[in-house]
C-alpha atoms as a PDB file:
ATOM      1  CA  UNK A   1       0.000   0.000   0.000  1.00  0.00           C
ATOM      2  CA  UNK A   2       1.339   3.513  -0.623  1.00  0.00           C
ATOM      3  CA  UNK A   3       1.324   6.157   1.606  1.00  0.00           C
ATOM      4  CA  UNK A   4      -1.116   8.251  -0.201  1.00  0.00           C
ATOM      5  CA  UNK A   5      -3.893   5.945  -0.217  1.00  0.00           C
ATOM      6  CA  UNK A   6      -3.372   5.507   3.090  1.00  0.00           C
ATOM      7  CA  UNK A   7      -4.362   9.208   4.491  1.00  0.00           C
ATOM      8  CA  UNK A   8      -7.069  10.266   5.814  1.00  0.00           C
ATOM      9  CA  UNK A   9      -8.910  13.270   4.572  1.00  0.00           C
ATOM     10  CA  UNK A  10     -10.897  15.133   6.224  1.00  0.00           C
ATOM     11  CA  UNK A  11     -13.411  18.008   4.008  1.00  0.00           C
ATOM     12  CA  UNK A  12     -13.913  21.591   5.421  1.00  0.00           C
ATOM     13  CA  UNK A  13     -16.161  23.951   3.900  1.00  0.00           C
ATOM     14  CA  UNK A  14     -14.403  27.407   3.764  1.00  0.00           C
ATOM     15  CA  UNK A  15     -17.205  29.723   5.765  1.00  0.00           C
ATOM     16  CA  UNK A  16     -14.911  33.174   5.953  1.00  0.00           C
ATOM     17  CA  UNK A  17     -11.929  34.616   5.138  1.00  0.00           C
ATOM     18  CA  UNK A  18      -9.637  36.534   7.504  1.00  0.00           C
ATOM     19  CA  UNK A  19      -6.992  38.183   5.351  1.00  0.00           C
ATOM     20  CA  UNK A  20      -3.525  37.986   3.405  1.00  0.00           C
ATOM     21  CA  UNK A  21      -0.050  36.371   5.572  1.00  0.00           C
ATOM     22  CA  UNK A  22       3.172  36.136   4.793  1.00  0.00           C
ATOM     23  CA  UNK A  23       6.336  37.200   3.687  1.00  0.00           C
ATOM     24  CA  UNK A  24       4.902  38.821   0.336  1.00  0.00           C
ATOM     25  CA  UNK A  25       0.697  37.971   0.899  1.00  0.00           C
ATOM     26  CA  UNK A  26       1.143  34.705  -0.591  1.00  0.00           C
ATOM     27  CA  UNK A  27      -0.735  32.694   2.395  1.00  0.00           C
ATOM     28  CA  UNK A  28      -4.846  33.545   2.790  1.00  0.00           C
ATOM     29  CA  UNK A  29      -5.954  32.561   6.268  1.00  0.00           C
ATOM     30  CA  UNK A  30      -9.570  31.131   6.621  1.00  0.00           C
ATOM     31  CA  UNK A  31     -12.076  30.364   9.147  1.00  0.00           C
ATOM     32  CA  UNK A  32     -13.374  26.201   7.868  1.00  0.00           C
ATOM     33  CA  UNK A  33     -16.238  24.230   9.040  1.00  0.00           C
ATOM     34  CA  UNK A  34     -15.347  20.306   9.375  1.00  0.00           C
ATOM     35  CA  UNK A  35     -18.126  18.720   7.509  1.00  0.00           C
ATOM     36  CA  UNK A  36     -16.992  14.631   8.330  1.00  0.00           C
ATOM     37  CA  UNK A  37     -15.650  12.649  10.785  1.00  0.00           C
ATOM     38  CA  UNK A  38     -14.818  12.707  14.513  1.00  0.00           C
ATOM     39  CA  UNK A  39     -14.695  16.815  14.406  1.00  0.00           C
ATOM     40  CA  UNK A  40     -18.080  17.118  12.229  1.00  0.00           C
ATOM     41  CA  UNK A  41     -19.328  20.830  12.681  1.00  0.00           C
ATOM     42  CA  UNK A  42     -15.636  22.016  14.673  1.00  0.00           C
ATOM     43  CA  UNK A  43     -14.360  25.476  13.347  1.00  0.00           C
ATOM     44  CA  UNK A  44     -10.993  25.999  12.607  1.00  0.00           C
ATOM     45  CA  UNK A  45      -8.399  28.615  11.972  1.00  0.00           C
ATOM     46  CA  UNK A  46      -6.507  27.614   8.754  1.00  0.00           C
ATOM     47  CA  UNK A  47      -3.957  28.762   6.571  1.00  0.00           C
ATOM     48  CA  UNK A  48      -4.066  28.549   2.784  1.00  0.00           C
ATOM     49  CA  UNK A  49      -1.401  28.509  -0.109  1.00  0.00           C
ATOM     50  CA  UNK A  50      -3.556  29.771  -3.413  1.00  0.00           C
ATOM     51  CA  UNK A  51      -6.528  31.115  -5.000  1.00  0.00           C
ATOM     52  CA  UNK A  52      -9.410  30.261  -2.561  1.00  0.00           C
ATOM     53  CA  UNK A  53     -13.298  31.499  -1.732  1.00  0.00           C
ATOM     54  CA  UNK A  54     -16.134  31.254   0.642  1.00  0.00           C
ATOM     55  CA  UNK A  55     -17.950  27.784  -0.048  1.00  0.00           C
ATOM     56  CA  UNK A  56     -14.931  25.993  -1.214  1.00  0.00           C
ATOM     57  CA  UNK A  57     -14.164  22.530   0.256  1.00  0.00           C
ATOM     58  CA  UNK A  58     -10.563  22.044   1.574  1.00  0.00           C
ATOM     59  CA  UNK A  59      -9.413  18.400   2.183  1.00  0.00           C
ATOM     60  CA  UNK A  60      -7.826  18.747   5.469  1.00  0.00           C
ATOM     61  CA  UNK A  61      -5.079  15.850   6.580  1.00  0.00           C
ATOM     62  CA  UNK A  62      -5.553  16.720  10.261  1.00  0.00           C
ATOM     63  CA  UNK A  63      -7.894  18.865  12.196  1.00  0.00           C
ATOM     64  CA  UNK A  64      -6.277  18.972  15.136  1.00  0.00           C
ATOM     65  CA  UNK A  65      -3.646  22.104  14.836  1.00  0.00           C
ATOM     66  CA  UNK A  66      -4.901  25.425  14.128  1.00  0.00           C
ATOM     67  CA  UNK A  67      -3.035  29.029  12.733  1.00  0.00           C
ATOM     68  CA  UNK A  68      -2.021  31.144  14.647  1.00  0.00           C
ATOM     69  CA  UNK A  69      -4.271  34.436  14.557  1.00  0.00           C
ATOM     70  CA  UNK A  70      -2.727  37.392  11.759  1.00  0.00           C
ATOM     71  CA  UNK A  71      -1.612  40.547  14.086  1.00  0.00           C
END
């Protein structure tokens, strides 16, 4: 078996977004809703690389850790 098939992903519906990180504002940090699994209906803090929008689903490989909050 190879190690992609077996992870676990978890989807997350992004439900806002909180604003531009990183060194140049290449990192968009957004609030998700876990729709599956042991965390079904948790919120998270979560920090994206790319183009993303409010009602897009994110396949999440854990939903334990969290971002930190943008200052």
């Amino acid at each position: 078996m190879s190690k992609a098939s077996e992870e676990k992903l978890t989807p997350a519906e992004v439900i806002q977004i909180l604003g531009r990180t990183g060194v140049a504002g290449e990192i968009t940090q957004v609030r998700v809703k876990i729709l599956e699994g042991k965390d079904k209906g948790r919120i998270l803090t979560r920090n994206v690389k790319g183009a993303v929008r409010i009602g897009d689903i994110l396949m999440l490989r854990e939903t334990e850790r969290e971002a930190k909050k943008i200052k």
